[in-house]
Protein backbone atom coordinates (compact mmCIF):
# COMPACT_ATOMS: atom_id res chain seq x y z
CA UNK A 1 20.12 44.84 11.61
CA UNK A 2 22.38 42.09 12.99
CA UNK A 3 19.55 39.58 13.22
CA UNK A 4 18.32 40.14 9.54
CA UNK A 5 22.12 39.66 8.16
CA UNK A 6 22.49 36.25 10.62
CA UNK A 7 19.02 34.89 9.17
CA UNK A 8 19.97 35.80 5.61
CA UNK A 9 24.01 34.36 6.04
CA UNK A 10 21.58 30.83 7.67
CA UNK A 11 19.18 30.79 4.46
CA UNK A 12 22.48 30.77 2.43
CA UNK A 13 24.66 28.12 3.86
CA UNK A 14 21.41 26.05 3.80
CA UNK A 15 20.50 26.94 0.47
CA UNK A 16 16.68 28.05 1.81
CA UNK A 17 14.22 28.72 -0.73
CA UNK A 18 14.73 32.62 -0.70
CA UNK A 19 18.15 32.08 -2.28
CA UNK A 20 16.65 31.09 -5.57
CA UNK A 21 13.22 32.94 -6.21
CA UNK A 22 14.70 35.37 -7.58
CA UNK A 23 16.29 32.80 -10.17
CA UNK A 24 12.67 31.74 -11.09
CA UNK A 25 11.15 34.90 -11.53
CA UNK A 26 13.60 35.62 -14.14
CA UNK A 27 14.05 32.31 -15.97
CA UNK A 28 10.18 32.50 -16.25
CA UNK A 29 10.42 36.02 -17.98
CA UNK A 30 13.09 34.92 -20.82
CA UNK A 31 10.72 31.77 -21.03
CA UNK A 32 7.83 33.90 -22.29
CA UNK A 33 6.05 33.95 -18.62
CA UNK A 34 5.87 30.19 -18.82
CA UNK A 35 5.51 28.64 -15.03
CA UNK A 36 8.65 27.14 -13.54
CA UNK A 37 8.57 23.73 -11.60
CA UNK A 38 12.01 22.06 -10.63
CA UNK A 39 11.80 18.21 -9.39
CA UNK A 40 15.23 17.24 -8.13
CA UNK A 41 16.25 13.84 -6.64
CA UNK A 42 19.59 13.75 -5.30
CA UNK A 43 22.63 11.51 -7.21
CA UNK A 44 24.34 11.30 -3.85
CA UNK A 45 21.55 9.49 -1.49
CA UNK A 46 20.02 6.01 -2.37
CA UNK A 47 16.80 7.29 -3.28
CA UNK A 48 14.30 7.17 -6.05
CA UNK A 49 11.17 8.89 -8.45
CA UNK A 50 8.56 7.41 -6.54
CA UNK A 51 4.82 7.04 -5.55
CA UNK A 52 4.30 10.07 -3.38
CA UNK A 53 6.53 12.49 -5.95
CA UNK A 54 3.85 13.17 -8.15
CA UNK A 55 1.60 14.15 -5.40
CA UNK A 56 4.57 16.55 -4.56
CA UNK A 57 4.49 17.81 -7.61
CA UNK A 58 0.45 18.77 -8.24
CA UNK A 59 0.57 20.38 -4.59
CA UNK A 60 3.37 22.78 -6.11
CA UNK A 61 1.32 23.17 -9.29
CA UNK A 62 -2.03 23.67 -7.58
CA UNK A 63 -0.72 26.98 -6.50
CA UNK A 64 0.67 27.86 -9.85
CA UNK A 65 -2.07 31.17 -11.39
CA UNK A 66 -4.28 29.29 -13.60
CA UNK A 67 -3.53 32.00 -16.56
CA UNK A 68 -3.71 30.09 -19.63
CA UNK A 69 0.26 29.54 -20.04
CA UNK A 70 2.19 26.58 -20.09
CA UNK A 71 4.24 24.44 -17.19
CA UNK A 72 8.02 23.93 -17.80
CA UNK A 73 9.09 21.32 -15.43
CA UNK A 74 13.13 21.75 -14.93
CA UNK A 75 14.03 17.75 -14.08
CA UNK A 76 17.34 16.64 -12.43
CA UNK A 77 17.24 12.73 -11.53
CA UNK A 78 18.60 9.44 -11.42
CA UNK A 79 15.22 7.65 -12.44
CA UNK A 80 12.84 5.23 -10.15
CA UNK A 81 9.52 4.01 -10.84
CA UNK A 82 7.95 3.75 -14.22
CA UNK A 83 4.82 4.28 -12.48
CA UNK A 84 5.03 7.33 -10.33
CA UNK A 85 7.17 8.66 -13.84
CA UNK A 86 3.58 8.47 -16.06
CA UNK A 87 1.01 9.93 -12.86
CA UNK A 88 4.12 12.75 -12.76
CA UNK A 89 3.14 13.28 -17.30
CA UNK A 90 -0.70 13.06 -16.31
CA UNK A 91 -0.28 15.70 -13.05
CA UNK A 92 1.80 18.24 -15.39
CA UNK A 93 -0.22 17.56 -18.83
CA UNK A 94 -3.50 18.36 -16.61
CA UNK A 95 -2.00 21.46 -15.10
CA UNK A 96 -0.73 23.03 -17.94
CA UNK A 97 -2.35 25.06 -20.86
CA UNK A 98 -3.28 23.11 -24.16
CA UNK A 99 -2.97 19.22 -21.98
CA UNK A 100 1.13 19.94 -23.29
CA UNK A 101 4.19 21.02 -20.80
CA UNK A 102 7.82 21.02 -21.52
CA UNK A 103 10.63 20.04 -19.90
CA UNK A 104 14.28 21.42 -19.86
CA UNK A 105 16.92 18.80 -18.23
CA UNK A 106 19.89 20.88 -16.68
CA UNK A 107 22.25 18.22 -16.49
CA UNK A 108 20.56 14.36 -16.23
CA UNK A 109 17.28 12.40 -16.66
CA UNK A 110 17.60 9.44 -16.52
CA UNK A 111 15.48 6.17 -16.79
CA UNK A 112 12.44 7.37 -15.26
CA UNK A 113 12.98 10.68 -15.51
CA UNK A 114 13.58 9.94 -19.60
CA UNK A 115 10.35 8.82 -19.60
CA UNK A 116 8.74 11.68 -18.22
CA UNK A 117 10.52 13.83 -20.67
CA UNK A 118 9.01 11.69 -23.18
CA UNK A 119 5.95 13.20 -21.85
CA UNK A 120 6.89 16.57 -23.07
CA UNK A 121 5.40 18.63 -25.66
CA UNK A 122 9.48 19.93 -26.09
CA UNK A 123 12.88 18.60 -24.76
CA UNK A 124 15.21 21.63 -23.36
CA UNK A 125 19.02 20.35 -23.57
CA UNK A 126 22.11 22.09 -23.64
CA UNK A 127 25.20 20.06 -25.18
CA UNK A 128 26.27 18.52 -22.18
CA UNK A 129 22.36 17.63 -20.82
CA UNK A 130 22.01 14.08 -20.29
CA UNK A 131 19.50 11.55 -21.08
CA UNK A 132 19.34 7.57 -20.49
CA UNK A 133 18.49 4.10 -21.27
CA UNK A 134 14.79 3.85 -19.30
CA UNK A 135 15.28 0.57 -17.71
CA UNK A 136 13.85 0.56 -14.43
CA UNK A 137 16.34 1.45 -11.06
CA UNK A 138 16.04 -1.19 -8.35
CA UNK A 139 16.42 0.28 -4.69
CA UNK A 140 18.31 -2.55 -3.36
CA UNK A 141 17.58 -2.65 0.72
CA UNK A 142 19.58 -4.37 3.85
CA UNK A 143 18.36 -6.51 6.63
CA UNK A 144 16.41 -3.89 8.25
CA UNK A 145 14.92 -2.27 5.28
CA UNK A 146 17.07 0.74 4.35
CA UNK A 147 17.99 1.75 0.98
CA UNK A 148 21.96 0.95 0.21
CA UNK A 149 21.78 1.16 -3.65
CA UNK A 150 20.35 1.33 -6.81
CA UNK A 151 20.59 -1.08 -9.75
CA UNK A 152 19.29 -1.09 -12.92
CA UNK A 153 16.84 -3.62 -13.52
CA UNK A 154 18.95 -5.60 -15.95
CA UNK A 155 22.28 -5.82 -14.77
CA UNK A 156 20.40 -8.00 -11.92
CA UNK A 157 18.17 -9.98 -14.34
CA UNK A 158 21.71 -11.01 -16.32
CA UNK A 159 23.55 -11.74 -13.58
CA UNK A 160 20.64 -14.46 -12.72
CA UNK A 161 20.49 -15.41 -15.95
CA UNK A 162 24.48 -15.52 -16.26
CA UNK A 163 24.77 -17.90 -13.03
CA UNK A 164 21.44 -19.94 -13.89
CA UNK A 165 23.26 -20.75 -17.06
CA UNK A 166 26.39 -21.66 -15.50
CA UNK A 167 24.81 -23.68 -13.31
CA UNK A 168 22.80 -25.59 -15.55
CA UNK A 169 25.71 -26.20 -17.87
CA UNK A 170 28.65 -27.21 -14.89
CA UNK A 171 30.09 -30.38 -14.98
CA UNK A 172 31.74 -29.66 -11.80
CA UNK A 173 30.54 -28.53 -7.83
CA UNK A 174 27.25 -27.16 -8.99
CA UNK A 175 27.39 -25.22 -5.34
CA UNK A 176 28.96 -22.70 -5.84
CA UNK A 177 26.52 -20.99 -8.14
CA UNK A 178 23.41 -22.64 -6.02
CA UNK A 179 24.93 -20.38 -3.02
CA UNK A 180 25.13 -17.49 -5.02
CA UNK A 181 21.64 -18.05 -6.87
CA UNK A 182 20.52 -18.38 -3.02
CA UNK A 183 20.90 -14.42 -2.19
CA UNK A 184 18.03 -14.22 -5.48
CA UNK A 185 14.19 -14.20 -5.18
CA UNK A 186 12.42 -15.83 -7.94
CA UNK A 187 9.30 -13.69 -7.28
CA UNK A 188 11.06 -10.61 -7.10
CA UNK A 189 13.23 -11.39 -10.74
CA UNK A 190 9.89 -12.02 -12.01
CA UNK A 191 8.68 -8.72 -10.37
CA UNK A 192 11.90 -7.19 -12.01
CA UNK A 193 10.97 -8.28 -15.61
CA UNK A 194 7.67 -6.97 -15.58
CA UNK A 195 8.96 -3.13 -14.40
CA UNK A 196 11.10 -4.05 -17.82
CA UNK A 197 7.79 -4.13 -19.79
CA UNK A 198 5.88 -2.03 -17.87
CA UNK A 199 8.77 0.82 -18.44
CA UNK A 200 8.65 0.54 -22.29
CA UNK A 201 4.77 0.39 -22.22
CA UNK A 202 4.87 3.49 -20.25
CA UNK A 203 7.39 5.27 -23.12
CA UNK A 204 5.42 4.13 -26.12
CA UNK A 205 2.38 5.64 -24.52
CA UNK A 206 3.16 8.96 -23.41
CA UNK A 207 5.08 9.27 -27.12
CA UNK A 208 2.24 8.35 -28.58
CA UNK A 209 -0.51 10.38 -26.59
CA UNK A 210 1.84 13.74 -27.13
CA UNK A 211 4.94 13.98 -29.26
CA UNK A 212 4.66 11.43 -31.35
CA UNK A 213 1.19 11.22 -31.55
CA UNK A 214 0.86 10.22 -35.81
CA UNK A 215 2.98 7.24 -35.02
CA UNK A 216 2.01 3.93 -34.92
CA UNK A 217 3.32 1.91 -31.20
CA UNK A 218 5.75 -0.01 -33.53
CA UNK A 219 7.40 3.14 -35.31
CA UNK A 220 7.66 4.59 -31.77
CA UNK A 221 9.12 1.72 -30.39
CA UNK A 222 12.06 0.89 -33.36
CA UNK A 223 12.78 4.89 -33.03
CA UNK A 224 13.52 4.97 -29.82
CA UNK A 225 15.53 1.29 -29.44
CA UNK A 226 18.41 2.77 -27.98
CA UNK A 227 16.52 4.39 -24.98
CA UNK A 228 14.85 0.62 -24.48
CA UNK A 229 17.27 -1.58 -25.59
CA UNK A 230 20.27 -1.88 -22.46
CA UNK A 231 22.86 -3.70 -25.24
CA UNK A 232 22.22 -0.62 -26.94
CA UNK A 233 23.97 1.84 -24.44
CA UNK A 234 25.93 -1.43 -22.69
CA UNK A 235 25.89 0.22 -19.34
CA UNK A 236 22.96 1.97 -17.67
CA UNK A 237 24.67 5.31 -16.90
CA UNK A 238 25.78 5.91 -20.38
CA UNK A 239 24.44 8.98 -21.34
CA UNK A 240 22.34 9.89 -24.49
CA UNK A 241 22.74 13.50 -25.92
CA UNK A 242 20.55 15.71 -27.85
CA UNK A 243 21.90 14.63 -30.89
CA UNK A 244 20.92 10.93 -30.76
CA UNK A 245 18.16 11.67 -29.35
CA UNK A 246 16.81 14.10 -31.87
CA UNK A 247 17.79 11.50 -34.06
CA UNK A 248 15.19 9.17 -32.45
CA UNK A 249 12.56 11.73 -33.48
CA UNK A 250 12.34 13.72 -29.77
CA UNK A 251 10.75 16.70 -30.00
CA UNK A 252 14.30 18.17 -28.87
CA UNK A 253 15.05 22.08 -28.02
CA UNK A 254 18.59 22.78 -28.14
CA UNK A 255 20.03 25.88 -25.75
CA UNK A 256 23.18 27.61 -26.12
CA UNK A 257 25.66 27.04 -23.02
CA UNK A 258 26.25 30.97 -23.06
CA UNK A 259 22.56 31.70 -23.19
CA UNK A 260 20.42 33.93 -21.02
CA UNK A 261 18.13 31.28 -20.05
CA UNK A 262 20.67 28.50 -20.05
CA UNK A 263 22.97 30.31 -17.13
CA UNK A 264 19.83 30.79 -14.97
CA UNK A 265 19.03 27.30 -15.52
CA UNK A 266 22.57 26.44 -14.33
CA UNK A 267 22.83 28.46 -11.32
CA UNK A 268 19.39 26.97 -10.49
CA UNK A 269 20.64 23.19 -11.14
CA UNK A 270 24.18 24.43 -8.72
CA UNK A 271 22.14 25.24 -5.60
CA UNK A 272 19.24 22.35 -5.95
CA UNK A 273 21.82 19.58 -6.52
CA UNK A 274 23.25 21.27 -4.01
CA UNK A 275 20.29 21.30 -1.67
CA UNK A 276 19.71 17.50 -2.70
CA UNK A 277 22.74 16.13 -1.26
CA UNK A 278 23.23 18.29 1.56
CA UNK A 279 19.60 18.89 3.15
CA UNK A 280 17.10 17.39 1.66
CA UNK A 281 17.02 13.94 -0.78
CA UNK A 282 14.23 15.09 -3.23
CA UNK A 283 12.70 18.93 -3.80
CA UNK A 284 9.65 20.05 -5.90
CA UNK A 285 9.90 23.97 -5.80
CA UNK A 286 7.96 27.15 -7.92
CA UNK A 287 8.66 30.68 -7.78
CA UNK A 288 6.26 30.80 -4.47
CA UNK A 289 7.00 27.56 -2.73
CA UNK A 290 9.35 24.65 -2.12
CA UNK A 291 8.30 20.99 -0.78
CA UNK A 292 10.97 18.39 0.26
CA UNK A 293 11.67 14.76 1.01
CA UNK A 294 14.11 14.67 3.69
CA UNK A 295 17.67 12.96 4.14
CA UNK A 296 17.41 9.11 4.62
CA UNK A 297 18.46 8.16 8.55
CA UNK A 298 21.40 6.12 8.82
């Protein structure tokens, strides 16, 4: 029928849900029947893991059978708040089997999205799967409130530092640097340093309450130094592979690039990033069902 082929040809150009169930019901079979949950944020829109995500995210999985078998939540983000990063451990810990879920990252988790991996009973990488430094992102807004970028939390806190010590230490026009300290909130620096805290805090204790549960807080925190430590990495966006990180003592699983599970995985990470930049900024989607944050408006 005409009409069937048009609506199918309009679910694929905008990348509908239908095109990928299919996808899930067969990644879940060569994962042992293991439930499915993808949370993508896009790369491409200013836009963060945030408070109402992990609400996202327990709808999806209220709706998963409750059959005794484990959550697997397939992660793809930039990072955002520490916060909404440890409810989004607690929601998938509480609806999976045994209080443990894994994770498999298709391509990058980063800062936030490290930390909920850190959650995870097991790591799924492939070679070229990234993870990062877990400083906090700052959303970075104009005049009238819309997101323009994202920063990690220290390059701002050093470049504050970096012109408060320049200042201080001028024997020239102190101005300059007063004009440019001028465009900085004290109260929001401050703000800045404890997300710093609060995001290490929040890594020690979801290693400690699952993967790394027979280490002390102080063993945890010297093994994973180059996930907390930004001079580590020297840039934010650096990535950290399965190797270092297994290093670190992550509960890493390593998948072939040529494997069956790891080229459904792939074609699933193609059409979500996909469907992040193009139609929708964030998606939290099962076999059944698919919930989405919308593009920002200009």
């Amino acid at each position: 029928m005409p009409g069937s082929i048009f609506n199918r040809i309009q679910e694929e150009i905008n990348q509908g849900h239908g095109t990928r169930k299919q996808l899930y019901v067969d990644l879940e079979k060569e994962l042992g029947g293991r439930h499915v949950v993808a949370f993508f944020t896009s790369f491409f829109w200013p836009v963060t893991i945030s408070e109402n995500d992990p609400d996202m995210i327990e709808e999806a999985l209220d709706k998963v059978p409750d059959d005794g078998k484990e959550i697997v939540l397939l992660i793809n983000s930039p990072g955002g708040e520490g916060v909404a990063a440890e409810r989004i451990v607690n929601v998938c810990r509480s609806y999976s089997a045994g209080n443990s879920f894994s994770v498999i990252v298709p391509r990058k988790a980063k800062s936030a999205a490290t930390m909920i991996c850190f959650g995870a009973s097991k790591i799924g990488m492939s070679k070229t799967s990234e993870l990062g430094p877990v400083d906090p992102q700052i959303v970075v807004s104009n005049d009238r409130g819309q997101p323009v970028s994202v920063h990690a939390a220290h390059e701002i806190i050093e470049s504050y530092e970096d012109l408060m010590a320049k200042a201080n230490k001028t024997k020239g026009r102190v101005e300059p640097y007063l004009q440019q300290l001028a465009r900085f909130d004290a109260k929001d620096i401050r703000r800045i340093r404890s997300a710093q805290a609060l995001s290490s805090s929040i890594s020690i204790k979801c290693l400690k309450a699952g993967a790394m549960a027979s280490k002390s807080q102080t063993e945890i925190e010297k093994r994973i130094k180059p996930f907390l430590d930004p001079a580590y990495t020297k840039m934010h966006s650096r990535p950290i592979y399965h190797n270092e990180a297994a290093r670190c003592g992550l509960p890493i699983e390593l998948y072939e690039l040529k494997s069956p599970v790891w080229a459904l995985v792939s074609a699933l990470y193609m059409r979500l990033n996909h469907f992040c930049n193009n139609h929708a900024s964030k998606a939290v989607e099962t076999v059944s069902d698919l919930y989405l944050a919308p593009l920002p408006t200009a």
